[in-house]
C-alpha atoms as a PDB file:
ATOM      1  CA  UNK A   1       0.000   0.000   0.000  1.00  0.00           C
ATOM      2  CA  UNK A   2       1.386   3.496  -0.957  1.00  0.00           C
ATOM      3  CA  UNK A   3       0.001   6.629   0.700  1.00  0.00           C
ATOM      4  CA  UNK A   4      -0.645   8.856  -1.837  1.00  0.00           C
ATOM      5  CA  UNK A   5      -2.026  12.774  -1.930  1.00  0.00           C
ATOM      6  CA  UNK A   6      -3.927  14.459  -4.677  1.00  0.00           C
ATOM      7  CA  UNK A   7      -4.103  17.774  -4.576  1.00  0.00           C
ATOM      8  CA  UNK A   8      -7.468  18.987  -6.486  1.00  0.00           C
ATOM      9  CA  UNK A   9     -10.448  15.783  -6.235  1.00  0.00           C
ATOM     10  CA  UNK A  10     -12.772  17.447  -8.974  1.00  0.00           C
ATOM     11  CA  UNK A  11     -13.829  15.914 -12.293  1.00  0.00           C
ATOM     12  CA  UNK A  12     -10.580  14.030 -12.725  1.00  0.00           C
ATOM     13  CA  UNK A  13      -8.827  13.798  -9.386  1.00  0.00           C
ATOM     14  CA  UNK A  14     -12.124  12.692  -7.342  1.00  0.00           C
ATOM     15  CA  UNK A  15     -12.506   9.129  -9.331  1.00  0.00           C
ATOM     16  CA  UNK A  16      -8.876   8.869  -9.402  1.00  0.00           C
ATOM     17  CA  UNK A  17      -8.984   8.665  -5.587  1.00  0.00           C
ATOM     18  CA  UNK A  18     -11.484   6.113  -5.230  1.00  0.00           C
ATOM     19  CA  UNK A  19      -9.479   4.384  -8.010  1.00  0.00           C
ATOM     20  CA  UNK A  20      -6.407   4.039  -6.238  1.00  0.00           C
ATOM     21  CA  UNK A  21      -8.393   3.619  -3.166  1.00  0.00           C
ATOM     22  CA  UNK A  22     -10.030   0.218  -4.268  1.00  0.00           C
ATOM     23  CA  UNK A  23      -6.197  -0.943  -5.707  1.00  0.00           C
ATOM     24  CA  UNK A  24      -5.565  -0.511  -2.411  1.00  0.00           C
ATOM     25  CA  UNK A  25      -3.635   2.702  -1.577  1.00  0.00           C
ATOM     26  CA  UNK A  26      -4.335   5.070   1.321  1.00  0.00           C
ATOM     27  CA  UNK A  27      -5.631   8.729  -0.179  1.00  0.00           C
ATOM     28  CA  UNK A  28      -5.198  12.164   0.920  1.00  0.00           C
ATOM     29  CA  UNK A  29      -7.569  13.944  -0.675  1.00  0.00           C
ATOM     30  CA  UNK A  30      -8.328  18.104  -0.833  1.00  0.00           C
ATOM     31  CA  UNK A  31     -11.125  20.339  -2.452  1.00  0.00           C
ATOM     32  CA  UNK A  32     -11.428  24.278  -1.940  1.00  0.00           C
ATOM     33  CA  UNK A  33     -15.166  23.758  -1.010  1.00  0.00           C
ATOM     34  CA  UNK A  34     -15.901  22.885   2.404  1.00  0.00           C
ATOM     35  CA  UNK A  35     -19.481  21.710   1.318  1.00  0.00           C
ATOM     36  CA  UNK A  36     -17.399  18.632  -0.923  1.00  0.00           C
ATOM     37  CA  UNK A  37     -15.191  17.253   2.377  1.00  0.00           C
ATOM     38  CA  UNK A  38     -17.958  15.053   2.984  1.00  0.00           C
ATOM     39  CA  UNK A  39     -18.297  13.807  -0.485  1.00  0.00           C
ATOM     40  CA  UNK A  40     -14.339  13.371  -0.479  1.00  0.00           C
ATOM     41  CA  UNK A  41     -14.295  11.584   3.412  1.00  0.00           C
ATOM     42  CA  UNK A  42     -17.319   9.405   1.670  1.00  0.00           C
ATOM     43  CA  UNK A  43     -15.440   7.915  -0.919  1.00  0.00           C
ATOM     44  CA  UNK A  44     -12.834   6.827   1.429  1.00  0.00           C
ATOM     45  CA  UNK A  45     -10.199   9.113   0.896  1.00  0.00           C
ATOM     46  CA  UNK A  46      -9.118  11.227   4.052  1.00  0.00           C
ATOM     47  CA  UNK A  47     -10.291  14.541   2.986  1.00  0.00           C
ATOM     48  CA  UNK A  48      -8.643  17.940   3.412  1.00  0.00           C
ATOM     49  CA  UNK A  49      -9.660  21.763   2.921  1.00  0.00           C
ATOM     50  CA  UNK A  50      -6.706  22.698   0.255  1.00  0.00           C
ATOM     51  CA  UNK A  51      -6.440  26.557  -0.828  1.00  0.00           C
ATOM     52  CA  UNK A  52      -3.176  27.605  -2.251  1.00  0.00           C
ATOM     53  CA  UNK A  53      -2.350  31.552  -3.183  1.00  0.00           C
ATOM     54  CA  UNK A  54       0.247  33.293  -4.744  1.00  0.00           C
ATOM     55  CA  UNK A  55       1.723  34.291  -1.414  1.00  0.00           C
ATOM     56  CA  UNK A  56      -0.185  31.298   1.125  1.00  0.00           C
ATOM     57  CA  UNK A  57      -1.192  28.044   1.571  1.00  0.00           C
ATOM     58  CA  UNK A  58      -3.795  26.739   3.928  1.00  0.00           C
ATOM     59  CA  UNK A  59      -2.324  25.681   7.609  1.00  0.00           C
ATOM     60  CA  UNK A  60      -3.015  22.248   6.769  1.00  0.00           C
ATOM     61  CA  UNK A  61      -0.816  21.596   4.191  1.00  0.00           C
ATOM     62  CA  UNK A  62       1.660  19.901   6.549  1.00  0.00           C
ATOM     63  CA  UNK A  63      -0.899  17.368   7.363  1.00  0.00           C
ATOM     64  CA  UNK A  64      -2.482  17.188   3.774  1.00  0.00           C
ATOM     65  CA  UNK A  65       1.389  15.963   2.784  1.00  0.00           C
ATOM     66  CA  UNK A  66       2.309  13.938   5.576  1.00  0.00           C
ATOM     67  CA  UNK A  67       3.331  10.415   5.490  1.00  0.00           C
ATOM     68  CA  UNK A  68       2.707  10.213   1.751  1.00  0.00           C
ATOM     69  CA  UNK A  69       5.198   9.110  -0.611  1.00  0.00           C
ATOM     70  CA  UNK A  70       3.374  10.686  -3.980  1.00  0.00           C
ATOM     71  CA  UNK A  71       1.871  14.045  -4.719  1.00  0.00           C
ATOM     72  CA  UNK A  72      -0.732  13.754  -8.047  1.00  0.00           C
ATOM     73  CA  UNK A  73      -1.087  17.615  -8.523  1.00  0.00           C
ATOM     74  CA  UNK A  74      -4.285  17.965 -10.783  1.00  0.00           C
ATOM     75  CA  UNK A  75      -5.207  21.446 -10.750  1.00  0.00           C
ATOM     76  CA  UNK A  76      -6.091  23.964 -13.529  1.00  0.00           C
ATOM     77  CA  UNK A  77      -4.945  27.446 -13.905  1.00  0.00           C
ATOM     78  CA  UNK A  78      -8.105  28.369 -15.112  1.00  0.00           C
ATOM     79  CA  UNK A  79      -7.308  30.881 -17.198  1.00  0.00           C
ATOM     80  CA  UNK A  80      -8.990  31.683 -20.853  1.00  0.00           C
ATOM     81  CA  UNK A  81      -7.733  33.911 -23.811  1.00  0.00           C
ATOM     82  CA  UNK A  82      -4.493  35.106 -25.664  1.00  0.00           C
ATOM     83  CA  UNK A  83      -1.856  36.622 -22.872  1.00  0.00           C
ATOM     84  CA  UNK A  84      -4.145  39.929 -23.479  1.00  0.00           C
ATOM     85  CA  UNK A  85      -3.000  40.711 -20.282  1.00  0.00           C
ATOM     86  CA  UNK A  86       0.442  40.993 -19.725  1.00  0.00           C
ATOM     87  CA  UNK A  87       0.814  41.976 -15.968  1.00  0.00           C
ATOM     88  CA  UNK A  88       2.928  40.046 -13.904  1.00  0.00           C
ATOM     89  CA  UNK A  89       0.319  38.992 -11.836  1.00  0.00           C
ATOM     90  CA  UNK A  90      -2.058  37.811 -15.005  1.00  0.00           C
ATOM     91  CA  UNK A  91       1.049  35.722 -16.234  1.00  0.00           C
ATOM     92  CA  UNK A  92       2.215  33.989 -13.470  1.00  0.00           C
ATOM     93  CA  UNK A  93      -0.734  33.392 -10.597  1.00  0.00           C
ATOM     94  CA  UNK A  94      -0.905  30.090 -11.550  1.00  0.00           C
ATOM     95  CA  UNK A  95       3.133  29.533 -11.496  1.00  0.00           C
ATOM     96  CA  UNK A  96       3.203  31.338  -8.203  1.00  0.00           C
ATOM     97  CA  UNK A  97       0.871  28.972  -6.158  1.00  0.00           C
ATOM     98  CA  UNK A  98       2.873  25.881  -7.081  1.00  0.00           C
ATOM     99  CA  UNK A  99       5.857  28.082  -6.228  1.00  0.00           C
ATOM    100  CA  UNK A 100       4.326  28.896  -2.803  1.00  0.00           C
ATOM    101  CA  UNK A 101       3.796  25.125  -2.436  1.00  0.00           C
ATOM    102  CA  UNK A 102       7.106  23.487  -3.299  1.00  0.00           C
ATOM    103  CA  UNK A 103       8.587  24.186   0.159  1.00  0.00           C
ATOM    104  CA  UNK A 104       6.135  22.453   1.642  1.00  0.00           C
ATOM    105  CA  UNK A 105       6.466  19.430  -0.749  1.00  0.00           C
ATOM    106  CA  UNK A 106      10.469  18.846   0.226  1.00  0.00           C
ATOM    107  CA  UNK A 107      10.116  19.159   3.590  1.00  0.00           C
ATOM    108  CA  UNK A 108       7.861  16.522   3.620  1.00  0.00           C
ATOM    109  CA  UNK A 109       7.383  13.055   2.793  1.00  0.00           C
ATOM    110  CA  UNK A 110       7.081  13.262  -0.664  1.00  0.00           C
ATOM    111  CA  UNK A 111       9.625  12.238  -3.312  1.00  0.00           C
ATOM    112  CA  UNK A 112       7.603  11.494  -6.592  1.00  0.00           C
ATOM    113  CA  UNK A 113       5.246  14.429  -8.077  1.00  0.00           C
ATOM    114  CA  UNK A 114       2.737  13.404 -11.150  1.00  0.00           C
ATOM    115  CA  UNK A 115       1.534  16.912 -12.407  1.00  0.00           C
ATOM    116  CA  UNK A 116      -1.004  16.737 -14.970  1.00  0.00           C
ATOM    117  CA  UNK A 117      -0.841  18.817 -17.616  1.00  0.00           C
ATOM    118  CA  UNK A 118      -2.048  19.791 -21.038  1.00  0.00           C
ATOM    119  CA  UNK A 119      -1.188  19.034 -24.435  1.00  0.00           C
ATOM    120  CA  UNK A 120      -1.773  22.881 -25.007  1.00  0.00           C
ATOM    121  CA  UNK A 121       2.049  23.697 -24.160  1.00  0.00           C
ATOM    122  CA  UNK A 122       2.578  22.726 -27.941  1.00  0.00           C
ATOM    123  CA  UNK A 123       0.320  25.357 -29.053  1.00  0.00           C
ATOM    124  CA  UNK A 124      -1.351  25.128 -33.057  1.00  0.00           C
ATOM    125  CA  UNK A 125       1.855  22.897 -33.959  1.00  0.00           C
ATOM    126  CA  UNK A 126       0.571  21.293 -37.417  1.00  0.00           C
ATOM    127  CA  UNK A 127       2.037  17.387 -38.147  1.00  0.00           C
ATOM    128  CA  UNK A 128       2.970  14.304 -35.589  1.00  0.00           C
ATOM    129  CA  UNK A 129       3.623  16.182 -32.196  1.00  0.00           C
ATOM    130  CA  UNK A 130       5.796  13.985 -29.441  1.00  0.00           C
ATOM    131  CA  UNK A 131       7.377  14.478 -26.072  1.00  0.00           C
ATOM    132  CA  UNK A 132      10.118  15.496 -28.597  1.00  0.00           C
ATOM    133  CA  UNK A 133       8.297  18.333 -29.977  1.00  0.00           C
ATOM    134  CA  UNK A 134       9.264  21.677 -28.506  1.00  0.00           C
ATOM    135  CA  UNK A 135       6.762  23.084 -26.757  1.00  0.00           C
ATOM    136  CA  UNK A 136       4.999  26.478 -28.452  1.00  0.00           C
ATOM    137  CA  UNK A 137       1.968  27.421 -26.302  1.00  0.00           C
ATOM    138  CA  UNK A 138       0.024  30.539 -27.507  1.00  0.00           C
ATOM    139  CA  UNK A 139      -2.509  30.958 -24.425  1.00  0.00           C
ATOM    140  CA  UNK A 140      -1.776  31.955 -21.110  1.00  0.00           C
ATOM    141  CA  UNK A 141      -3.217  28.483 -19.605  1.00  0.00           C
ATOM    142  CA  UNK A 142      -0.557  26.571 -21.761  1.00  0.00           C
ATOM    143  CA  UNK A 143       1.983  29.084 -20.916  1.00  0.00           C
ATOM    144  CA  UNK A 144       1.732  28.971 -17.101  1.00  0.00           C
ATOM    145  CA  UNK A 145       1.622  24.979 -17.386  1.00  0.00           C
ATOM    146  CA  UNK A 146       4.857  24.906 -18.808  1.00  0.00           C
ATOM    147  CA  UNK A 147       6.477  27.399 -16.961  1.00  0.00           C
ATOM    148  CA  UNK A 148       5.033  24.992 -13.623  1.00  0.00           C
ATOM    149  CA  UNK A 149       5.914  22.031 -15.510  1.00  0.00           C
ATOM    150  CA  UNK A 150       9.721  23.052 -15.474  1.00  0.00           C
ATOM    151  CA  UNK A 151      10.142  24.184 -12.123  1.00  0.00           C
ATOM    152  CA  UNK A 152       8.850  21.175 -10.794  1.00  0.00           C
ATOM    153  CA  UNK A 153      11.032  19.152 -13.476  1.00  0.00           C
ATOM    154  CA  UNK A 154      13.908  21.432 -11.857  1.00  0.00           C
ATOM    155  CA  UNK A 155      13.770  20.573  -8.457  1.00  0.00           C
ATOM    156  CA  UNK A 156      16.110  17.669  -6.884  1.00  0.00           C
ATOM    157  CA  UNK A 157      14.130  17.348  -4.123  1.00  0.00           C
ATOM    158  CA  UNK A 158      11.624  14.979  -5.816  1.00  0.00           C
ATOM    159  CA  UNK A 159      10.995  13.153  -8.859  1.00  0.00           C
ATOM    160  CA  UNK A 160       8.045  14.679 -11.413  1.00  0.00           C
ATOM    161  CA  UNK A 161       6.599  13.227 -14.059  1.00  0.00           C
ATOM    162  CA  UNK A 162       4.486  15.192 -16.337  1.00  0.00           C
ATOM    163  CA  UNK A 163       1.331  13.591 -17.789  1.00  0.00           C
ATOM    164  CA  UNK A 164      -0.209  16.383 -20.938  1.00  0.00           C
ATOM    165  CA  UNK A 165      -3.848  14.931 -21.690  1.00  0.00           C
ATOM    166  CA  UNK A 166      -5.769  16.409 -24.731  1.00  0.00           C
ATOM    167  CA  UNK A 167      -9.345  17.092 -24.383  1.00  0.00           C
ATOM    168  CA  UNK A 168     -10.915  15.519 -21.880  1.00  0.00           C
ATOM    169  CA  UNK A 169     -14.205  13.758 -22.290  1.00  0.00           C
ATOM    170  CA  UNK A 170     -16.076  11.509 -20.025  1.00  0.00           C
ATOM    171  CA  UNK A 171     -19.987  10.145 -19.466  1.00  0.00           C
ATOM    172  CA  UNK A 172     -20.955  13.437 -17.857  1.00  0.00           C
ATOM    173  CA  UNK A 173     -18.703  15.929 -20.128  1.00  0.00           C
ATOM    174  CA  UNK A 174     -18.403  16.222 -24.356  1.00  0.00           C
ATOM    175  CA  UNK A 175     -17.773  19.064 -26.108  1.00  0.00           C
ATOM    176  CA  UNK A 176     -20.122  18.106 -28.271  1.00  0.00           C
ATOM    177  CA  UNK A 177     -22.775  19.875 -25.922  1.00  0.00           C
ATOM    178  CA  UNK A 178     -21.196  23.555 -26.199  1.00  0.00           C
ATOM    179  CA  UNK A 179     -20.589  22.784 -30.487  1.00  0.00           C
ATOM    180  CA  UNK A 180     -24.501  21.938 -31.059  1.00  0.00           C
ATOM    181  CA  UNK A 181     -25.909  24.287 -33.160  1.00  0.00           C
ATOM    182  CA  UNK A 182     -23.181  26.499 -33.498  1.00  0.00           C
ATOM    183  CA  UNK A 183     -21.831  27.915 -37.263  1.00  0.00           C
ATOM    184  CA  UNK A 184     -18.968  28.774 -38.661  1.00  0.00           C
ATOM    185  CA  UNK A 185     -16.704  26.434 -36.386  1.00  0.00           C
ATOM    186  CA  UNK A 186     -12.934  26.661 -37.222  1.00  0.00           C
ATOM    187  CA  UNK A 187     -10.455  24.082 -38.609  1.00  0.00           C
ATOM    188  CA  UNK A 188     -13.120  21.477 -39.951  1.00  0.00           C
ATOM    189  CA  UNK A 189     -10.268  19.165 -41.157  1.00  0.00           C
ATOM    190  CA  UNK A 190      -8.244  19.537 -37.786  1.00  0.00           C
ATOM    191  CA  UNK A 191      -7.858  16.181 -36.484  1.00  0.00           C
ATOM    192  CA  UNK A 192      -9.496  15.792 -32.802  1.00  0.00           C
ATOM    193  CA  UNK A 193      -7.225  14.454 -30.190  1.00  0.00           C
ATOM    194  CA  UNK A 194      -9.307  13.826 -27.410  1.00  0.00           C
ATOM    195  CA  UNK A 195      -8.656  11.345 -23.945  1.00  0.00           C
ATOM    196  CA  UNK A 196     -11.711   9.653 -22.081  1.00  0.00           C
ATOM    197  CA  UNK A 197     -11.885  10.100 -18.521  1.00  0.00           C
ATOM    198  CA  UNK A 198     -10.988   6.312 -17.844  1.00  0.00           C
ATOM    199  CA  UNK A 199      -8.064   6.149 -19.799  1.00  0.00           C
ATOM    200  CA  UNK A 200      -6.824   9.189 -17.856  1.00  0.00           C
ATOM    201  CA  UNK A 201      -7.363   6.890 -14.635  1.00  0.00           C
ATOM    202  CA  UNK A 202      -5.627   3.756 -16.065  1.00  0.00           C
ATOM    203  CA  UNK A 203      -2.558   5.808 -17.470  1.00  0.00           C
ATOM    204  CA  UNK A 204      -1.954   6.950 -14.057  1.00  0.00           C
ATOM    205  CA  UNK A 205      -2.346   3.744 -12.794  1.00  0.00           C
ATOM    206  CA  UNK A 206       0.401   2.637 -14.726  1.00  0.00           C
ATOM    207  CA  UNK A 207       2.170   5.404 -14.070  1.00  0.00           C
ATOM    208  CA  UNK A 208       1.965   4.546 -10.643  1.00  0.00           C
ATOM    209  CA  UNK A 209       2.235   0.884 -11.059  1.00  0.00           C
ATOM    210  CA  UNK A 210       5.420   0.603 -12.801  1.00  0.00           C
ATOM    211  CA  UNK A 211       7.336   3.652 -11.112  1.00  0.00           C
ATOM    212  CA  UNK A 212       7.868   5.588 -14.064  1.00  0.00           C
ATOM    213  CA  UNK A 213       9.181   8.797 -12.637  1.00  0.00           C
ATOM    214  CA  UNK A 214      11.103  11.464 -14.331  1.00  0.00           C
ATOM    215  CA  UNK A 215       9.397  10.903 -17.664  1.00  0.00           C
ATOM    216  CA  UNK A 216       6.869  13.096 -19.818  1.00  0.00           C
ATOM    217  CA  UNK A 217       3.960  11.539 -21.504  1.00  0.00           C
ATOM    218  CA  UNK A 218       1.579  12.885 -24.341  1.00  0.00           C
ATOM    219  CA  UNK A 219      -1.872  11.165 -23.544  1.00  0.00           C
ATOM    220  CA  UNK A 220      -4.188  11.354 -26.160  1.00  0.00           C
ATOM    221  CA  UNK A 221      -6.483   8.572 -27.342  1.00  0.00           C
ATOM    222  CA  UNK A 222      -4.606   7.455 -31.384  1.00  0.00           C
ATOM    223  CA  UNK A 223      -7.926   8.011 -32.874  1.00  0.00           C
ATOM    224  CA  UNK A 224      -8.042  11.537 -34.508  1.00  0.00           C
ATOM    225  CA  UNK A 225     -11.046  11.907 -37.151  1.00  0.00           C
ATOM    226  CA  UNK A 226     -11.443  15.316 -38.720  1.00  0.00           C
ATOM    227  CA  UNK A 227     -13.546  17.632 -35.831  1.00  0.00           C
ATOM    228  CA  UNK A 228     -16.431  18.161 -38.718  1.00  0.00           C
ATOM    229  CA  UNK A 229     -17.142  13.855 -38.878  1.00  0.00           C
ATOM    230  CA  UNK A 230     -16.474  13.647 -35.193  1.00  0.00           C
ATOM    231  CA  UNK A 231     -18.599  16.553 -33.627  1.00  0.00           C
ATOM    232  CA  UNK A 232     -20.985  15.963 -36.645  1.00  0.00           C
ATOM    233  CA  UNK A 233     -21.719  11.862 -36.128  1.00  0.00           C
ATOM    234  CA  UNK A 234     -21.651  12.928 -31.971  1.00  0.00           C
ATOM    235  CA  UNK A 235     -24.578  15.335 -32.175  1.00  0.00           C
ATOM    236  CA  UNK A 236     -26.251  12.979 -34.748  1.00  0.00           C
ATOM    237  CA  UNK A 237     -25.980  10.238 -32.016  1.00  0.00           C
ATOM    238  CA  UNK A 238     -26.959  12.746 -29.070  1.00  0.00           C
ATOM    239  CA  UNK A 239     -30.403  14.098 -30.993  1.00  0.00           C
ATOM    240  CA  UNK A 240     -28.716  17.256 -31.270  1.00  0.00           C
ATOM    241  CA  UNK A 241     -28.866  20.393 -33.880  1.00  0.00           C
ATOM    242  CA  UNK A 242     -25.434  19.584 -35.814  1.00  0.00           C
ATOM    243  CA  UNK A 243     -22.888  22.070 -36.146  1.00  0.00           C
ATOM    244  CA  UNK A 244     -21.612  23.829 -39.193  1.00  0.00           C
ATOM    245  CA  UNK A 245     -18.212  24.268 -39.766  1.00  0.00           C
ATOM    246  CA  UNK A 246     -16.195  26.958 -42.175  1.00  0.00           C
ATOM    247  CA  UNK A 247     -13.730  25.920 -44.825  1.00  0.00           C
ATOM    248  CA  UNK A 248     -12.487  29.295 -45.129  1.00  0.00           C
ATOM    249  CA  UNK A 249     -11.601  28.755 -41.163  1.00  0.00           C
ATOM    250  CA  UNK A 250      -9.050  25.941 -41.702  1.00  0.00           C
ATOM    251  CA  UNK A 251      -5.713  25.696 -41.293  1.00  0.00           C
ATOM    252  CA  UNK A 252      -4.420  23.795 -38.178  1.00  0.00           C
ATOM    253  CA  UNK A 253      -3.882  19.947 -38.806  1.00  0.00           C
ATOM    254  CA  UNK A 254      -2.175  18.834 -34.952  1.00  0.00           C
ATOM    255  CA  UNK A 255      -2.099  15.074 -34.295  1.00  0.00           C
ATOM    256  CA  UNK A 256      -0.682  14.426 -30.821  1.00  0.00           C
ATOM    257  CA  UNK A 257       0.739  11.140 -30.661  1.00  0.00           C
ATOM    258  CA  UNK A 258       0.486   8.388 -27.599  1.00  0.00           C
ATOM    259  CA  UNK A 259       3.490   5.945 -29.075  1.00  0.00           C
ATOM    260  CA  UNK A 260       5.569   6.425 -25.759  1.00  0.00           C
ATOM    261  CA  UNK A 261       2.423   5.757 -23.576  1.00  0.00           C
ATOM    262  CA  UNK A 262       1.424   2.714 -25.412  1.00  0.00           C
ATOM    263  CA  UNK A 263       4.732   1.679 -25.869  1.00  0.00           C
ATOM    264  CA  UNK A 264       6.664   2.345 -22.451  1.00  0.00           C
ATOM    265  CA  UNK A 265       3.604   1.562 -20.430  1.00  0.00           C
ATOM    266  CA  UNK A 266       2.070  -1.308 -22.203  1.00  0.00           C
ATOM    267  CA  UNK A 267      -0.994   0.707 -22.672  1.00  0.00           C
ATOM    268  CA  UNK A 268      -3.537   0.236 -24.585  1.00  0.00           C
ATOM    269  CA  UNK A 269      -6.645   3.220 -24.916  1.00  0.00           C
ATOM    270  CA  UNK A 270     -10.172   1.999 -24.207  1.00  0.00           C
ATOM    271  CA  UNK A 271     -11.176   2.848 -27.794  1.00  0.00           C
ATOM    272  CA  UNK A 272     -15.037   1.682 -27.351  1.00  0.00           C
ATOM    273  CA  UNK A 273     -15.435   5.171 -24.977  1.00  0.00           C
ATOM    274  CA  UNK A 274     -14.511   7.640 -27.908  1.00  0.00           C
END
C-alpha cells in the first residue's frame, strides 16, 4: 500500500482517488469547497480543505502531505484567452501557487510528483507532435503549465513526471454539448485528439504501477477523425442540432501522438469510450 495525496479531487482527481483507493492505496484527498469534504471523506479518501495563493497556503498543508510518498497535482490554472494581459500577476498566478507550495512538498514526505498537464504547451503545432516536440503554447493556460511544468522538473528534491492529456471527455462531459448548433466552427479538417476520462485513470495507474518517474507523456487517445465527422456523427448520435463548420476557417492539422504511452507503459486506450 502506498500513501498517496492528490491535490485537487474534482472531475478528474475525485474518481482517481477512489481508483487508487479500491487498488488498495491510502488517499489524501483536498477540495477548496468545504461543502465537498464530505463527499471526499465518503469515498474513502481522508479529505482535506486545500487553498493555495500566490503568497499562502492553507495551515493544513503539513498534514495534507504527511506520510505520503506521492503528490498527483491535478489542478487547472483556469485561465482563458491570448496573454491579453500581460501583468505580472495575469502571467504567473498560476506559477506562483505551485511556487508557494514546493517548500512544503520537500520538507515533507514526498519524493515522486505526477503533475497533470495539457497538451496545449505545444500550441497550433501542425504534423505528428511527441514528447520530442518543442513546446509552443500561444494561451496563457498553456503558458503557465509549462512554466510549472519546469520548475517542478527542476527541483532535486523529488521526482516529477508530467502527464499532458488532450481534451478531456467523459460520461458526464463532451464538447459536443457547447458545439450543437453552433456555425462557422474553425479548422473542420483539424484532427481531434481527445482522452476519455478512464483512460486518464488507467494511465496513471500505470504510471503509478510501474514507477515511471522522471518521464513526460503525451496522452491522447490514437484516434483523430477530422472535428467536422467527429462533432458531426456525436450530435447525430446525441439528438442534437449539428454544427456547421467553415472551410475558409481551416488551417491547423495537430495530431498528438500516444506511441511512448502505449509503448513504455504497455498501454492500450479503451477505444469503445470515444
Amino acid at each position: 500500500m502506498t500513501q498517496i495525496s492528490i491535490l485537487g479531487c474534482g472531475w478528474l482527481g475525485l474518481p482517481l482517488a477512489k481508483k487508487l483507493i479500491e487498488k488498495g492505496h491510502s488517499i489524501n484527498g483536498s477540495t477548496t469547497s468545504e461543502s465537498k469534504l464530505s463527499i471526499l471523506e465518503n469515498a474513502g479518501t481522508n479529505p482535506f480543505l486545500v487553498e493555495l495563493e500566490s503568497e499562502s497556503v492553507s495551515e493544513n498543508i503539513n498534514d495534507f502531505l504527511a506520510n505520503s510518498e506521492i503528490l498527483i497535482i491535478d489542478i487547472p490554472p483556469k485561465l482563458r484567452g491570448n496573454n491579453t494581459d500581460t501583468s505580472n500577476s495575469s502571467r504567473k498566478i498560476f506559477v506562483e501557487k505551485i511556487q508557494t507550495l514546493i517548500p512544503f512538498i520537500e520538507k515533507s514526505t514526498v519524493k515522486k510528483v505526477l503533475f497533470v498537464s495539457s497538451t496545449s504547451v505545444y500550441g497550433d503545432e501542425n504534423g505528428n507532435v511527441t514528447e520530442e516536440t518543442i513546446p509552443n503554447p500561444q494561451t496563457e493556460s498553456g503558458k503557465q503549465l509549462l512554466l510549472t511544468e519546469r520548475i517542478l522538473q527542476k527541483n532535486q528534491n523529488f521526482e516529477t513526471t508530467i502527464l499532458r492529456f488532450g481534451g478531456l471527455i467523459g460520461v458526464d462531459r463532451h464538447p459536443v454539448k457547447f458545439m450543437a448548433g453552433k456555425e462557422n466552427l474553425e479548422n473542420p479538417d483539424a484532427p481531434v485528439n481527445l482522452i476519455h476520462q478512464n483512460d486518464c485513470i488507467s494511465i496513471i495507474e500505470e504510471i503509478i504501477n510501474q514507477s515511471k518517474w522522471n518521464e513526460v507523456f503525451n496522452a491522447v487517445a490514437p484516434f483523430h477523425p477530422t472535428r467536422e465527422e467527429y462533432y458531426t456523427q456525436k450530435a447525430k448520435k446525441q439528438n442534437l442540432v449539428l454544427p456547421t463548420f467553415s472551410i475558409e476557417k481551416s488551417n491547423i492539422k495537430k495530431v498528438i501522438s500516444s506511441k511512448k504511452v502505449e509503448d513504455s507503459l504497455g498501454y492500450l486506450f479503451k477505444l469503445e469510450n470515444y
